[in-house]
N, C-alpha and C. Protein backbone atom coordinates (compact mmCIF):
# COMPACT_ATOMS: atom_id res chain seq x y z
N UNK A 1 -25.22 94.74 -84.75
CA UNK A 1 -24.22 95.73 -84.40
C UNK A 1 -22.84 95.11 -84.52
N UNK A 2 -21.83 95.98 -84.88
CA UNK A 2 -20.50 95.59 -85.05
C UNK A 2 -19.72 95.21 -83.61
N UNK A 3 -18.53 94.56 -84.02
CA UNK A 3 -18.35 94.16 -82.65
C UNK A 3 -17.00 95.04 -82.94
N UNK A 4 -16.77 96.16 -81.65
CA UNK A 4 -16.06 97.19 -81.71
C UNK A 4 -14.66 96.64 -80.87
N UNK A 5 -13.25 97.08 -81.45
CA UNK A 5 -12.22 96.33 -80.48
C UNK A 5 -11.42 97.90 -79.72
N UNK A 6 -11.70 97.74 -78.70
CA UNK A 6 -11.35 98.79 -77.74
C UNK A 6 -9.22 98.95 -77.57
N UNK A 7 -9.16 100.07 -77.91
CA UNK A 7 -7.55 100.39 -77.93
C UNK A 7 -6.71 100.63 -77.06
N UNK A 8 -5.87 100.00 -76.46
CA UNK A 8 -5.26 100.37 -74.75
C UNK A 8 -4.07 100.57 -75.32
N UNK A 9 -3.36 100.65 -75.83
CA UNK A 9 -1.90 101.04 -76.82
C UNK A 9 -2.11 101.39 -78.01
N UNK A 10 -0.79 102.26 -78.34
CA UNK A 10 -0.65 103.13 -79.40
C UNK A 10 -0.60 102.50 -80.58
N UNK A 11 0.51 101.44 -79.98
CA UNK A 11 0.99 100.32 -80.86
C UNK A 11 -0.03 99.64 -82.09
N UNK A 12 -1.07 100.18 -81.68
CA UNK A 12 -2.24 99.00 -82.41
C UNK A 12 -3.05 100.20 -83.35
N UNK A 13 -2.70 101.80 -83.23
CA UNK A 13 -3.73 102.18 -84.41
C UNK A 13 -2.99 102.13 -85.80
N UNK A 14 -3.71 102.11 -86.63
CA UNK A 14 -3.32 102.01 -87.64
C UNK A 14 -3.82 103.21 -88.79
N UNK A 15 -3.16 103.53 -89.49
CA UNK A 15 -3.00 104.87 -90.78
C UNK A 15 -4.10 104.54 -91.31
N UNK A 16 -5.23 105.13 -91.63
CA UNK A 16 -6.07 105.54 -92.12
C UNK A 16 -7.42 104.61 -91.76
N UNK A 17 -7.12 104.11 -90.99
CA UNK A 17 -8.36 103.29 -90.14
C UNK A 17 -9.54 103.69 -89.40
N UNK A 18 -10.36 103.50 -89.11
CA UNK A 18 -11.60 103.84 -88.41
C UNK A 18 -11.75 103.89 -87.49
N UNK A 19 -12.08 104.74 -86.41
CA UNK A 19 -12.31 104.41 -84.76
C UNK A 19 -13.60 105.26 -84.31
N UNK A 20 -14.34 104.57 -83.35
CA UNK A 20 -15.31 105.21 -82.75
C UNK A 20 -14.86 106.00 -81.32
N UNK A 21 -14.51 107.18 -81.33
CA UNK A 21 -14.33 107.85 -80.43
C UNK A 21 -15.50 108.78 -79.76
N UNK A 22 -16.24 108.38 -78.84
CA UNK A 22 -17.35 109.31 -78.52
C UNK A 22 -18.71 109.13 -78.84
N UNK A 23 -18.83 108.07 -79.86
CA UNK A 23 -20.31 108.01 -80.52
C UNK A 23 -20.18 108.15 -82.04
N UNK A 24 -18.77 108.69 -82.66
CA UNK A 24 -18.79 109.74 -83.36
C UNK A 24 -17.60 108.66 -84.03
N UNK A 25 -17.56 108.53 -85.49
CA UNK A 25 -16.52 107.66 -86.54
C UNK A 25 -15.44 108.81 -87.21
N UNK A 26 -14.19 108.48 -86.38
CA UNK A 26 -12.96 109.23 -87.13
C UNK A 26 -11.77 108.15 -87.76
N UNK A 27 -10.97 109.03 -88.87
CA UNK A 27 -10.12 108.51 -89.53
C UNK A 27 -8.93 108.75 -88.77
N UNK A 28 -7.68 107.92 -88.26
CA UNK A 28 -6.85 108.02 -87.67
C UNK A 28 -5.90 108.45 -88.54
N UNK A 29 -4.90 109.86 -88.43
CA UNK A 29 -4.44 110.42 -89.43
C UNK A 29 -2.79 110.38 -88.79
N UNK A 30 -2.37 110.69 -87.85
CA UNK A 30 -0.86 110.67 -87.54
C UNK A 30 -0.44 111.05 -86.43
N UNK A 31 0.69 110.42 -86.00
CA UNK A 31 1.27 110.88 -84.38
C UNK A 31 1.95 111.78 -85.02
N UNK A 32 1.40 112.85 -83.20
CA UNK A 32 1.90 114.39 -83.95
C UNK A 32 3.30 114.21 -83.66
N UNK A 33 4.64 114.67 -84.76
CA UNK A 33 5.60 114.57 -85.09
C UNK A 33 6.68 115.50 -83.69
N UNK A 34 5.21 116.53 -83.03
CA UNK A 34 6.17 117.46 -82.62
C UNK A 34 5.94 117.57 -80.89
N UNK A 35 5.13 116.10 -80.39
CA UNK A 35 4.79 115.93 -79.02
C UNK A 35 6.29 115.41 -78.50
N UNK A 36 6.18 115.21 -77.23
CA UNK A 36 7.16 114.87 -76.36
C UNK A 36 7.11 113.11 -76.48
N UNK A 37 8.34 112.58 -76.29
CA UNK A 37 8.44 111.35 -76.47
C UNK A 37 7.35 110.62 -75.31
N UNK A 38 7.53 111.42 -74.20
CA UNK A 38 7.20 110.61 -73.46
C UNK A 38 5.57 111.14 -73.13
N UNK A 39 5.38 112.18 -74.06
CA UNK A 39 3.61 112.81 -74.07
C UNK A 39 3.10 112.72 -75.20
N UNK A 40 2.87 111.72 -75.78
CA UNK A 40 2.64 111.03 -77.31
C UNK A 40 0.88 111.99 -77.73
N UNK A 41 1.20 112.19 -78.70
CA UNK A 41 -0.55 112.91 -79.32
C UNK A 41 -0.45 112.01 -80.39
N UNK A 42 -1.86 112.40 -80.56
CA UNK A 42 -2.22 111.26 -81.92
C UNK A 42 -3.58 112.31 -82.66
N UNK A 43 -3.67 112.65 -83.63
CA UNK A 43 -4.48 113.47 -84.33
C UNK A 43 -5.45 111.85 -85.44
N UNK A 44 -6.43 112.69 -85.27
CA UNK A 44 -7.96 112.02 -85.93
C UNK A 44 -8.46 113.23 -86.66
N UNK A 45 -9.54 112.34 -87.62
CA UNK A 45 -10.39 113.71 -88.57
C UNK A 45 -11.53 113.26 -88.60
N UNK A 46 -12.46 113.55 -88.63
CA UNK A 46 -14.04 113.03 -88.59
C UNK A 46 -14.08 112.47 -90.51
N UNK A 47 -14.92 111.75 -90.47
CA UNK A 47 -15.04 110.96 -91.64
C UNK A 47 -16.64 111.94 -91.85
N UNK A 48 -16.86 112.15 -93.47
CA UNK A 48 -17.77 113.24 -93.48
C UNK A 48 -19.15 112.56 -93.38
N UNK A 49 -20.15 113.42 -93.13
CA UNK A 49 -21.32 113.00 -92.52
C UNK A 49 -21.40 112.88 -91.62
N UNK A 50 -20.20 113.03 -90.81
CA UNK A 50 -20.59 113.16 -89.10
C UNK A 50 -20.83 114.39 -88.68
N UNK A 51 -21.20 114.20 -87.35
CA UNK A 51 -21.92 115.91 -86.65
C UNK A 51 -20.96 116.84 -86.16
N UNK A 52 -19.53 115.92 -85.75
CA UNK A 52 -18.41 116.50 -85.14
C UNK A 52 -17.74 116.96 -86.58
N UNK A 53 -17.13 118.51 -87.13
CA UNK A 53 -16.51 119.16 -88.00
C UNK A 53 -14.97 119.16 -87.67
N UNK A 54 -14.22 119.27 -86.75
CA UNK A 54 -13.26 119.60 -85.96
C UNK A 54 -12.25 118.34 -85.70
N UNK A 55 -11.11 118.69 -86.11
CA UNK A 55 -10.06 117.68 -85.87
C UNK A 55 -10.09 117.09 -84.54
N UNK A 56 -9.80 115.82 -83.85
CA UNK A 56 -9.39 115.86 -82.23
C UNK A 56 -7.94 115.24 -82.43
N UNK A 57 -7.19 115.84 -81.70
CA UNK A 57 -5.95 115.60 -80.72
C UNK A 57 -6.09 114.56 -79.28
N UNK A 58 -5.78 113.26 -78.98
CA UNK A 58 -5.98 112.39 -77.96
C UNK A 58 -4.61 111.93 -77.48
N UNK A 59 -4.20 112.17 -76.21
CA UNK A 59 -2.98 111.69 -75.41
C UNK A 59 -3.18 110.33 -74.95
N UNK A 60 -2.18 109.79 -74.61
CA UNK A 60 -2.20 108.35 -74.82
C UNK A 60 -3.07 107.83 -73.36
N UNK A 61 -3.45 108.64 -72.50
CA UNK A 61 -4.07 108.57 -71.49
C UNK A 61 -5.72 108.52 -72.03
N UNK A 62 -6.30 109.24 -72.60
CA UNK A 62 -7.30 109.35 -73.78
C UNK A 62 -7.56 109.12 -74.84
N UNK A 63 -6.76 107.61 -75.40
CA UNK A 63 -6.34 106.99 -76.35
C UNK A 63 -7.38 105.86 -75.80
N UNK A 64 -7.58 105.82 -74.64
CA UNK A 64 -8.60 104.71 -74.15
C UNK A 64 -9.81 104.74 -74.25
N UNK A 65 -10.61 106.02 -74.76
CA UNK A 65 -11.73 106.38 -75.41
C UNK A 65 -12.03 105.21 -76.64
N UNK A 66 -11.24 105.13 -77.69
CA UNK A 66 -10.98 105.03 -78.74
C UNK A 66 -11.13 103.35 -79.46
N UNK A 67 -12.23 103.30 -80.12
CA UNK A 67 -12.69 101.84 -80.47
C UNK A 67 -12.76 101.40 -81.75
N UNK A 68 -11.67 100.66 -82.07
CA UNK A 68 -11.35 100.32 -83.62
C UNK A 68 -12.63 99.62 -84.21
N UNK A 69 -13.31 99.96 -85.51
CA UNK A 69 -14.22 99.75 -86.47
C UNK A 69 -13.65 98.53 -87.70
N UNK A 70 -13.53 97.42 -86.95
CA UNK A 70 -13.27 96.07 -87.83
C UNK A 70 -13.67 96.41 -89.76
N UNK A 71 -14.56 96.71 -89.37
CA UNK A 71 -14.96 96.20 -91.22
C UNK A 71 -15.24 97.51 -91.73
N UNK A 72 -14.89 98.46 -91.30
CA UNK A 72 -15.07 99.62 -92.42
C UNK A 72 -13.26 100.30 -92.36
N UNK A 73 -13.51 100.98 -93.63
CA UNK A 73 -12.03 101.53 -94.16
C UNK A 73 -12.09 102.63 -94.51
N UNK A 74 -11.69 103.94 -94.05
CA UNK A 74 -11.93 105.47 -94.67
C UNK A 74 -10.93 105.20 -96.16
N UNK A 75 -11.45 106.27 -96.67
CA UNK A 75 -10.93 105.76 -98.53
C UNK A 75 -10.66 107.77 -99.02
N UNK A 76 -9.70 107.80 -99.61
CA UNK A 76 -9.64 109.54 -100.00
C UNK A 76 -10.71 109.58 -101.16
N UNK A 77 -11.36 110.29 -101.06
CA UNK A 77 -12.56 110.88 -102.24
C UNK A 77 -11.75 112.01 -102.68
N UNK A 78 -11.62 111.77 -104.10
CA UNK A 78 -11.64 112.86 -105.22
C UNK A 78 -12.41 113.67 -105.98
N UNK A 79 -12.90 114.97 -105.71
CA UNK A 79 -14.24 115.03 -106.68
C UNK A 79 -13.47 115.98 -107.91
N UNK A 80 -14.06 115.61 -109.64
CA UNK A 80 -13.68 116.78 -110.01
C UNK A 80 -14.15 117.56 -110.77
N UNK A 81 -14.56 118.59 -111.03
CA UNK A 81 -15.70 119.79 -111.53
C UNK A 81 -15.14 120.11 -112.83
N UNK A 82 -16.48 120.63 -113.07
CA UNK A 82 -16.46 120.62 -114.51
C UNK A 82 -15.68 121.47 -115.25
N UNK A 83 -14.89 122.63 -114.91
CA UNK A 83 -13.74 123.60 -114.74
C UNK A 83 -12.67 123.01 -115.37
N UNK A 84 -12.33 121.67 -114.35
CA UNK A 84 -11.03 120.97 -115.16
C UNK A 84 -11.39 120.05 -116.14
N UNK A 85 -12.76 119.31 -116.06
CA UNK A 85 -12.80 119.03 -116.99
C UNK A 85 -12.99 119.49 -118.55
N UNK A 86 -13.32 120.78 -118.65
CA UNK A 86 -13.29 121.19 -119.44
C UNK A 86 -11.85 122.17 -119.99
N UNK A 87 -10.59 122.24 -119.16
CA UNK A 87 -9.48 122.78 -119.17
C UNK A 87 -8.91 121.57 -120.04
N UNK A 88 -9.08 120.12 -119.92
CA UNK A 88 -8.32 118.90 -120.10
C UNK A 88 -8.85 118.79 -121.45
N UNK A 89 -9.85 119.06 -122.00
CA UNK A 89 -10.06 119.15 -123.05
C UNK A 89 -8.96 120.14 -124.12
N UNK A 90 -8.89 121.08 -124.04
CA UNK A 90 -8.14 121.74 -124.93
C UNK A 90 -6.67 121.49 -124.57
């Protein structure tokens, strides 16, 4: 088993990184732009194949849930169908 590093400040997540929140592996996506300075949110996205579908929102009080995943890296997947590939042709 991985050895998980538990998050007590904001200071330490990082853009597009991994965290185990709940049981459950999300991609850390951005402090919301439009919280209160002093009521910080932080938005996550589930990495696919998980059971959770649904964005979470975590205040820095519930930021302590939240357990950074050392050796894995969420990565953007591109898929592209055969539509464009066949548009790129002509």
């Amino acid at each position: 088993m991985q050895e998980l590093e538990p998050i007590y400040e904001s200071t330490r997540l990082q853009g597009g990184a991994v965290y185990q929140i709940n049981g459950v592996l999300y991609k850390y996506l951005y402090s919301d732009p439009y919280a209160r300075i002093d009521h910080p949110r932080f938005k996550f996205s589930p990495l696919p194949g998980q059971r959770r579908k649904s964005e979470l929102v975590l205040n820095k009080n519930s930021l302590r849930k939240a357990y950074f995943v050392p050796s894995y890296r969420a990565s953007q997947v591109s898929t592209v169908s055969e539509d464009a590939v066949q548009m790129s042709l002509f």
